[in-house]
Protein backbone atom coordinates (compact mmCIF):
# COMPACT_ATOMS: atom_id res chain seq x y z
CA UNK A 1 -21.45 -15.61 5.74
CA UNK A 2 -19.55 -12.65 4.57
CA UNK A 3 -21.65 -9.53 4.18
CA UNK A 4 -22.70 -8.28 0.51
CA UNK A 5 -20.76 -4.72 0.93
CA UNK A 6 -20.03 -3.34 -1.97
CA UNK A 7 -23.64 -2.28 -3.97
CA UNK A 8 -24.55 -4.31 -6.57
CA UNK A 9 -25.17 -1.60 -9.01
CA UNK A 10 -21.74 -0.76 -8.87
CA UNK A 11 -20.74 -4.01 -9.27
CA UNK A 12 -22.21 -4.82 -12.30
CA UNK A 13 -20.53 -1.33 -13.75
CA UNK A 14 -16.82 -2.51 -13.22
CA UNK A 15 -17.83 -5.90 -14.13
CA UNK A 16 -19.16 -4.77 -17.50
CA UNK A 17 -15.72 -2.45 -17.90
CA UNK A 18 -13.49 -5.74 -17.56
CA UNK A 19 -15.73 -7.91 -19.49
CA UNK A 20 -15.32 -5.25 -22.39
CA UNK A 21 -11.82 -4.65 -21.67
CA UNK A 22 -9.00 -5.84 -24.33
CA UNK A 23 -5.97 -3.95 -22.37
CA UNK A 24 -6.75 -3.75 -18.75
CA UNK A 25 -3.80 -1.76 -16.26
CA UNK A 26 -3.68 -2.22 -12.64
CA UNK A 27 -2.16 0.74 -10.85
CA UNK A 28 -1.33 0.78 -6.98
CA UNK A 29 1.18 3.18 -4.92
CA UNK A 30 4.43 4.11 -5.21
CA UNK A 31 6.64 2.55 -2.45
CA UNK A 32 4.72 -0.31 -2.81
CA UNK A 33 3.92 -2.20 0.39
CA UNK A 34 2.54 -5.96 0.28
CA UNK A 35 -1.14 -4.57 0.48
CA UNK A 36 -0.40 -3.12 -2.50
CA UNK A 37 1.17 -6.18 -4.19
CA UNK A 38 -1.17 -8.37 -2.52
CA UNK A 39 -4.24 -6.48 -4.17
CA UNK A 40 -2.76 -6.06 -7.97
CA UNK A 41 -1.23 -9.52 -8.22
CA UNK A 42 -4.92 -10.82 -6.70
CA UNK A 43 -7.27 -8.63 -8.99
CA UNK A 44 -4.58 -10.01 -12.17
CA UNK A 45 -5.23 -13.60 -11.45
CA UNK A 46 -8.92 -12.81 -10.96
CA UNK A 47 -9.57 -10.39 -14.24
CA UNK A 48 -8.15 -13.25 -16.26
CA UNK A 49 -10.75 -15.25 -15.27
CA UNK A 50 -13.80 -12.90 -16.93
CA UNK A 51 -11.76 -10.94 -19.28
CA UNK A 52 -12.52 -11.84 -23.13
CA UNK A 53 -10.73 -13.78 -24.86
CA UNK A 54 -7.23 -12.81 -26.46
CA UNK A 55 -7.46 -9.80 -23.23
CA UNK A 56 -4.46 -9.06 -21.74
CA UNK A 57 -3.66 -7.21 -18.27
CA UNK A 58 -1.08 -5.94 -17.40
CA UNK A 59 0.22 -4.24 -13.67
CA UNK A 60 2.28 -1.07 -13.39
CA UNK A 61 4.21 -0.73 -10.09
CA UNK A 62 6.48 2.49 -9.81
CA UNK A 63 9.76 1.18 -7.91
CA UNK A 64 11.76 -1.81 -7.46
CA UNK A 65 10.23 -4.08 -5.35
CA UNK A 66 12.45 -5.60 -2.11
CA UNK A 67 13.41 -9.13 -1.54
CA UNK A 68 10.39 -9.77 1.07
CA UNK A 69 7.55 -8.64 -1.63
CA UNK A 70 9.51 -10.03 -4.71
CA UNK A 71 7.86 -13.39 -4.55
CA UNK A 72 4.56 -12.62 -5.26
CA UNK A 73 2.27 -14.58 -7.69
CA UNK A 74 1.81 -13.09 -11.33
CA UNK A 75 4.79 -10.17 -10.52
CA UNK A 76 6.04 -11.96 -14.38
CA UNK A 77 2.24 -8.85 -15.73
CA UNK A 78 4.28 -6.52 -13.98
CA UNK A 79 6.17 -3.48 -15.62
CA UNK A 80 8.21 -1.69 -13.15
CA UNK A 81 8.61 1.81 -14.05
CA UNK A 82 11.81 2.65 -12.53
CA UNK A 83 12.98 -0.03 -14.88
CA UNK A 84 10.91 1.30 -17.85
CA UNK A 85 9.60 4.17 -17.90
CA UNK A 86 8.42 4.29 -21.18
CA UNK A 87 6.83 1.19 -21.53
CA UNK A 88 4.92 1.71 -18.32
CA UNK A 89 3.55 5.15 -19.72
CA UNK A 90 2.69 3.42 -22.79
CA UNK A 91 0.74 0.78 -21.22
CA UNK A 92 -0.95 3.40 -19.20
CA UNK A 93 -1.93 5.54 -22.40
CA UNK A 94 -2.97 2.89 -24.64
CA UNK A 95 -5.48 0.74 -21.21
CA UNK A 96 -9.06 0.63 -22.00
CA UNK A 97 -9.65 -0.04 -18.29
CA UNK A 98 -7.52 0.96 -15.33
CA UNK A 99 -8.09 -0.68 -12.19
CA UNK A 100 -6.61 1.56 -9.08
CA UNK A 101 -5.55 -0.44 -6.45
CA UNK A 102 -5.07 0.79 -2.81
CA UNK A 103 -5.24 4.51 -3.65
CA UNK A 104 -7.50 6.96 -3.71
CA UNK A 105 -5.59 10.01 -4.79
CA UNK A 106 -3.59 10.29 -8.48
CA UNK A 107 -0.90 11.95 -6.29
CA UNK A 108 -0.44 9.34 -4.56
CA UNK A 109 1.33 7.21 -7.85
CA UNK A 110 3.34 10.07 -8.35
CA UNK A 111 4.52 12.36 -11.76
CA UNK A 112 4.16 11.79 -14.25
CA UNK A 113 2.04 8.64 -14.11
CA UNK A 114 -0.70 10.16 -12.56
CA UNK A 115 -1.12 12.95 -15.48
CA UNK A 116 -1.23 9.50 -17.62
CA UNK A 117 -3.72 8.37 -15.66
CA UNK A 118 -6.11 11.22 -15.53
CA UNK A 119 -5.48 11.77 -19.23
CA UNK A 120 -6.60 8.39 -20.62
CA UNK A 121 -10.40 9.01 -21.03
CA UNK A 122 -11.05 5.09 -20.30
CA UNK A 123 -13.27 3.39 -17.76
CA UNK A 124 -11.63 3.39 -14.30
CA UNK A 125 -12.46 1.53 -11.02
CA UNK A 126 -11.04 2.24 -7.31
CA UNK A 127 -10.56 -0.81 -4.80
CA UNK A 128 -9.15 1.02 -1.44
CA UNK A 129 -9.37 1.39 2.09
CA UNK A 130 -7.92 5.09 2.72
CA UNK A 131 -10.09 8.12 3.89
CA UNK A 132 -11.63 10.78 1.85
CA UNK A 133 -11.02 9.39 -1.85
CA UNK A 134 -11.01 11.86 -4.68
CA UNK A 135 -13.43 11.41 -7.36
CA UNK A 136 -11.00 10.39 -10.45
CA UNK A 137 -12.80 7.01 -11.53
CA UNK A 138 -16.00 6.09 -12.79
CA UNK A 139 -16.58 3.14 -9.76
CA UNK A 140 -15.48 3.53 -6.20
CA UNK A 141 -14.99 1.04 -3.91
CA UNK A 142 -13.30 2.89 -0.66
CA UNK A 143 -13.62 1.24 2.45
CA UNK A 144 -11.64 3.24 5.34
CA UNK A 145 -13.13 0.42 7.96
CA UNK A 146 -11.37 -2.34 5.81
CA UNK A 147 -8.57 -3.77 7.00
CA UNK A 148 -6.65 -3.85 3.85
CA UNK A 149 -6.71 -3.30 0.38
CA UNK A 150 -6.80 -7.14 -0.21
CA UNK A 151 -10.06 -7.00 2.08
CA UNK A 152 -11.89 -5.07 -0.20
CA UNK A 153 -10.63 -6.80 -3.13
CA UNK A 154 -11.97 -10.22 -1.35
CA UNK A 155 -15.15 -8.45 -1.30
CA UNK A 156 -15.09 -7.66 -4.48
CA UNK A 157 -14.47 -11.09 -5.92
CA UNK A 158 -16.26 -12.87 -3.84
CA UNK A 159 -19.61 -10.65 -4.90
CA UNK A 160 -18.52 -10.64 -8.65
CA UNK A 161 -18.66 -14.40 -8.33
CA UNK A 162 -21.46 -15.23 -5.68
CA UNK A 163 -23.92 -11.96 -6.80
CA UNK A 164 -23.07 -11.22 -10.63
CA UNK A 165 -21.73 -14.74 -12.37
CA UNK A 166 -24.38 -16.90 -9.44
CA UNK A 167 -21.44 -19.40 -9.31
CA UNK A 168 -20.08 -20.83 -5.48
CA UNK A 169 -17.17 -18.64 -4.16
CA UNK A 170 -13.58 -20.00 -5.55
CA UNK A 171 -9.84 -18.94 -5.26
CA UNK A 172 -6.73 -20.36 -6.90
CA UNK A 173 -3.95 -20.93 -4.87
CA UNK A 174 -1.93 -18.28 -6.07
CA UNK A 175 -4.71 -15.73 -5.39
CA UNK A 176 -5.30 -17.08 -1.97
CA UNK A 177 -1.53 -16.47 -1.04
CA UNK A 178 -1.62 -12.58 -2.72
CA UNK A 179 -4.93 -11.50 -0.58
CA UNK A 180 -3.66 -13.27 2.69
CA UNK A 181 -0.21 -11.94 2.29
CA UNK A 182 -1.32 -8.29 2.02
CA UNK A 183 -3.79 -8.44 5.28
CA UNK A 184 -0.86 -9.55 7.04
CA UNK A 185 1.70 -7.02 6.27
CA UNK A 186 -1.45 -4.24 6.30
CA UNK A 187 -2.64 -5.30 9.79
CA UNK A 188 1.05 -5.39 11.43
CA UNK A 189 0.20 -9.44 11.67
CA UNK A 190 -3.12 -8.90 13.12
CA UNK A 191 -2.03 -6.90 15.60
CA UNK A 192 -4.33 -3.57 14.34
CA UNK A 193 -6.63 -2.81 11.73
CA UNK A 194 -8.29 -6.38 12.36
CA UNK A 195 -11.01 -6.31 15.20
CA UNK A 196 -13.88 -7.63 12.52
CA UNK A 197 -14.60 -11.19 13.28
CA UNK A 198 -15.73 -11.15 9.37
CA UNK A 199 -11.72 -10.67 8.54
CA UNK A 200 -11.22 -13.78 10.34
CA UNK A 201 -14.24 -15.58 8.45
CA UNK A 202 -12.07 -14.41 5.28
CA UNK A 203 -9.00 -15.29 6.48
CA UNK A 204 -10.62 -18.91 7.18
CA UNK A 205 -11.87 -19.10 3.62
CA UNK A 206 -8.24 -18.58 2.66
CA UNK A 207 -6.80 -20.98 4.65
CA UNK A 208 -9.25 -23.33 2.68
CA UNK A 209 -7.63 -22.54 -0.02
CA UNK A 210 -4.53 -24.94 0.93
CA UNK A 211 -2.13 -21.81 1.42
CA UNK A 212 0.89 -22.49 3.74
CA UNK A 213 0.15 -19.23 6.14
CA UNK A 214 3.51 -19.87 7.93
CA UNK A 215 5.73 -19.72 5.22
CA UNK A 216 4.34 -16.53 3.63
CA UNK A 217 4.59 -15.11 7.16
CA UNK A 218 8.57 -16.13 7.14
CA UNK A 219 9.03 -14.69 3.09
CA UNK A 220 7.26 -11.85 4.75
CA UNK A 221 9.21 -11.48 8.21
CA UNK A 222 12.05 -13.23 8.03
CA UNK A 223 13.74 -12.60 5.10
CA UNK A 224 15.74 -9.92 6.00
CA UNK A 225 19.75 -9.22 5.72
CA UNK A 226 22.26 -8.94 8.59
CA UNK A 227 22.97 -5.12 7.67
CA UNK A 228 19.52 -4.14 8.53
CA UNK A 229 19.42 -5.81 11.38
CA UNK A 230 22.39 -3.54 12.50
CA UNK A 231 20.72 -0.75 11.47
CA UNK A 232 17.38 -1.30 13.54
CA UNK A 233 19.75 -1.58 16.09
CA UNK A 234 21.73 1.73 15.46
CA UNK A 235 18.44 3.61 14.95
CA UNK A 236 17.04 2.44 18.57
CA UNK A 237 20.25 3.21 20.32
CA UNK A 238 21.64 6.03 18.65
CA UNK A 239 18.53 7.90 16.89
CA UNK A 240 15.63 7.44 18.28
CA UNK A 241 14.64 10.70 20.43
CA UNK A 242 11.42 11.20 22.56
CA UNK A 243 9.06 13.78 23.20
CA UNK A 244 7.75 13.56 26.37
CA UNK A 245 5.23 16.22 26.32
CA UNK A 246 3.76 15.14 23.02
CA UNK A 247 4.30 11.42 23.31
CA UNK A 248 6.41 11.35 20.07
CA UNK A 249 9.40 9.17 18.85
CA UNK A 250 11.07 10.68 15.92
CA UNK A 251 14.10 8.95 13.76
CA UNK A 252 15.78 9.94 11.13
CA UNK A 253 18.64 8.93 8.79
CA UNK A 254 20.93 10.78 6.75
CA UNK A 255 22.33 9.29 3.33
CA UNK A 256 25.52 8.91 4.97
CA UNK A 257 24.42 6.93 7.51
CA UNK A 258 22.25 4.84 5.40
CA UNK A 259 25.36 4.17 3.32
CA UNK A 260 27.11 2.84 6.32
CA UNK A 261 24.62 0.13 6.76
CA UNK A 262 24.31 -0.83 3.19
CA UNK A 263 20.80 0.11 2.98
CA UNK A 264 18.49 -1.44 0.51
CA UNK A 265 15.18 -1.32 -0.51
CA UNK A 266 12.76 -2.17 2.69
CA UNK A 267 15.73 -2.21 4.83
CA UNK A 268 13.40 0.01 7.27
CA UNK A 269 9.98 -1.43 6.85
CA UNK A 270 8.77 -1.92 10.35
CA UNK A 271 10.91 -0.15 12.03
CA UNK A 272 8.69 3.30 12.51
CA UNK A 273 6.32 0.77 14.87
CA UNK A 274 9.26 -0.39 17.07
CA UNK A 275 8.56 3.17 19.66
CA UNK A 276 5.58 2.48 19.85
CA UNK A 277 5.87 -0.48 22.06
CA UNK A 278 7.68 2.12 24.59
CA UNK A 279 5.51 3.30 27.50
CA UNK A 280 3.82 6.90 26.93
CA UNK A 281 4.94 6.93 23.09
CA UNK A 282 1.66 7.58 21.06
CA UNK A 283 3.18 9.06 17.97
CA UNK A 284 6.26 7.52 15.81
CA UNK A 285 7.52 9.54 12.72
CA UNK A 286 10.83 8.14 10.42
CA UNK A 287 12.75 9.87 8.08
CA UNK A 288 15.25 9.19 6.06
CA UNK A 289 17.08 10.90 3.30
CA UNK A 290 16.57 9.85 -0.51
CA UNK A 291 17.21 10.76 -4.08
CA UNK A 292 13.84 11.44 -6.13
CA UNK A 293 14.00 10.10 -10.32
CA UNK A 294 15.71 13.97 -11.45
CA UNK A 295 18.53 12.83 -8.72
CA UNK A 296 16.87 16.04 -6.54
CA UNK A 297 17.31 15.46 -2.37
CA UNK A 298 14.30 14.31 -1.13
CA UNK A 299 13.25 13.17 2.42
CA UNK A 300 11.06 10.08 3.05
CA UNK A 301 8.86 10.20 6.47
CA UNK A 302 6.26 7.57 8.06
CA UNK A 303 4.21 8.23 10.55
CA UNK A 304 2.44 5.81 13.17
CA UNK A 305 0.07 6.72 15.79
CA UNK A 306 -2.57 4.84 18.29
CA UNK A 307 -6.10 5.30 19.49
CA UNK A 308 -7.73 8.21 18.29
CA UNK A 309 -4.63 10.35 17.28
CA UNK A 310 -4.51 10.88 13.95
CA UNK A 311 -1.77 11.43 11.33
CA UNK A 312 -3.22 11.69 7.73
CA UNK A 313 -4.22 15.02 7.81
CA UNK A 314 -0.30 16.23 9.14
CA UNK A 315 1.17 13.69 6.62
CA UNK A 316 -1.27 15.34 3.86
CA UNK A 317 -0.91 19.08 4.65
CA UNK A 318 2.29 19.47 5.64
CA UNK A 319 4.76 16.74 3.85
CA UNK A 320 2.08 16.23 0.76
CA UNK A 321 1.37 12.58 1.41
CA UNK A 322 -1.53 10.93 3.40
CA UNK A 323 -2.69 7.12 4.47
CA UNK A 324 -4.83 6.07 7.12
CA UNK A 325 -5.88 7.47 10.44
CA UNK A 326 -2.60 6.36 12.25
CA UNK A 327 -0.38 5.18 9.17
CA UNK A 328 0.52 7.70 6.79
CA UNK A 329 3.09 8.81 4.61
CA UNK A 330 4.81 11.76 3.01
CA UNK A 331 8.01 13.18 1.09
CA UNK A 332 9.62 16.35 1.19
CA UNK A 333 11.51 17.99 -1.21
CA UNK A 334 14.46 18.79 0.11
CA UNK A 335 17.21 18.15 2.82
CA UNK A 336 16.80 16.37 5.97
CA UNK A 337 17.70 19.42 7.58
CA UNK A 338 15.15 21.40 6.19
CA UNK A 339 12.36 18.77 6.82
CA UNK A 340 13.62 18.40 10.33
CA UNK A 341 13.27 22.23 10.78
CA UNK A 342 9.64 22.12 9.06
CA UNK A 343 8.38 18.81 10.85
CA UNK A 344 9.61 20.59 14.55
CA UNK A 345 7.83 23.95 13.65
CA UNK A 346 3.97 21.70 12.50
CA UNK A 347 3.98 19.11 14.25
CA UNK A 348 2.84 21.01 17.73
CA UNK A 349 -0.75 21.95 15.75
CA UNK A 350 -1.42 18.62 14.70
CA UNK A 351 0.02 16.48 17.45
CA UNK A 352 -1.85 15.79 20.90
CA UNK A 353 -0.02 16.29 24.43
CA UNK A 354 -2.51 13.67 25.97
């Protein structure tokens, strides 16, 4: 039986702001991961089903999505802002409810959406999993022991239905596939962030749903393009270096070489967890060299860690990103030879030698 979590009061708030909704937005992350497309195409499907009638919703993602997340159900409510901007700051400016999905920080969807988003005086919910939210919405629903964005967003439909509406527990199909496909690519395929036996009692419920979990583990995994696989390859052997004293693995990638492999969109994803299968290596951190929207240098980083070791708060204070305890992410703006030089000369106060 899965555990009523989220507090009813709260609950019925949101549940009142969709019901009254007539132009509903779904926001998550930029860089969007499948967490984050897992929990916006999910909460779509779902607010369709208790919206009024003649409602529509609508999802705003910042950046081109790669081949391996493309395939998502209800992507066709998206508006991709890289695409069109204006029409996504439209749709922001003119929602009567936003929902803000896998986030917990306006910073964290970037300029200038987040100044839309703060702006719009309308009711606003928070579905997340990240540590130390900021207050921005009118319901919170942040979870740091959740698995997943999708987890909480399980949660949060299953109580809707079983608490609020008294009706048995249901899923389409296509919502089944968008939950389960962002607790695998947020849990590393189980293999963290999943020690609750209740995840599993969720993931069974899925399953029920007829969902094909090995095929949306191949679009997931194996979809990938012979030119990254070169890459991985190049980055192991050639760039990967190792602290020994403070158990770190640090890669990075210039445009050049980036350009040399063809890279594309999610071309790295994964990779930044690959040291951390070596001996002694607690800490992973990638970085690789990108243009930001005003074509201004900018430098990408991820950082990994395991056990108690942190890496939000050095990924918050220092490169102006954040994330979970030992998953984070940043940008600076900049070179890669100036972040290199600033990452070398923080890391050593945030960063454990045991």
């Amino acid at each position: 039986m899965i555990r009523h979590l989220l507090p009813l009061a709260e609950l019925e708030k949101a549940y009142g702001f969709i019901q009254k909704s007539s132009r509903l937005v779904i926001l998550t992350h930029k860089s969007s991961d499948g967490d984050a497309v897992g929990s916006t195409t999910a909460l779509c499907q779902f607010v369709k089903t208790i919206q009024p009638a003649g409602a529509t919703t609508k999802i705003v993602i910042l950046n081109e999505l790669p081949p391996y997340l493309s395939w998502f159900p209800s992507l066709e409510n998206a508006i991709f802002y890289d695409d069109n901007n204006e029409l996504a700051i439209k749709t922001i400016e003119e929602a009567d409810c936003i929902i803000c999905s896998d986030f917990n920080q306006p910073s964290r969807i970037g300029a200038p959406l987040d100044a839309c988003l703060l702006a719009n005086p309308c009711s606003k919910i928070m579905l997340d999993h990240h540590l130390k939210p900021e207050s921005f919405t009118d319901v919170e629903f942040s979870y740091p022991d959740a698995s997943s964005a999708c987890e909480v967003v399980f949660r949060f439909i299953y109580q809707i239905q079983t608490q609020i509406l008294n009706t048995p527990f249901w899923l389409t199909k296509e919502m089944a596939i968008s939950i389960y496909a962002g607790i695998l690519t947020d849990t590393g395929a189980f293999s963290y962030n999943s020690n609750s036996p209740e995840l599993f009692e969720m993931v069974g419920m899925l399953l029920n749903c007829q969902i094909e979990k090995d095929v949306i583990y191949d679009r997931i995994f194996n979809t990938f393009s012979i030119s990254r696989m070169r890459l991985f390859g190049y980055c192991l052997h050639k760039k990967m270096q190792i602290n020994k004293t403070y158990h770190l693995s640090l890669i990075y990638l210039t445009h050049e070489e980036l350009a040399r492999f063809n890279f594309q969109s999610g071309d790295l994803e994964g990779l930044v967890n690959y040291p951390l299968q070596i001996e002694k290596v607690y800490y992973s951190v990638l970085m690789r060299a990108d243009y930001n929207a005003e074509n201004q240098p900018i430098v990408r980083l991820s950082f990994r860690s395991q056990g108690n070791r942190p890496v939000n708060e050095f990924a918050k204070k220092v490169f102006g990103g954040g994330g979970h305890l030992n998953a984070s992410g940043g940008e600076f703006l900049g070179t890669i030879k100036e972040a290199l030089a600033l990452f070398k000369a923080e890391y050593p106060k945030y960063l454990q030698k045991k």
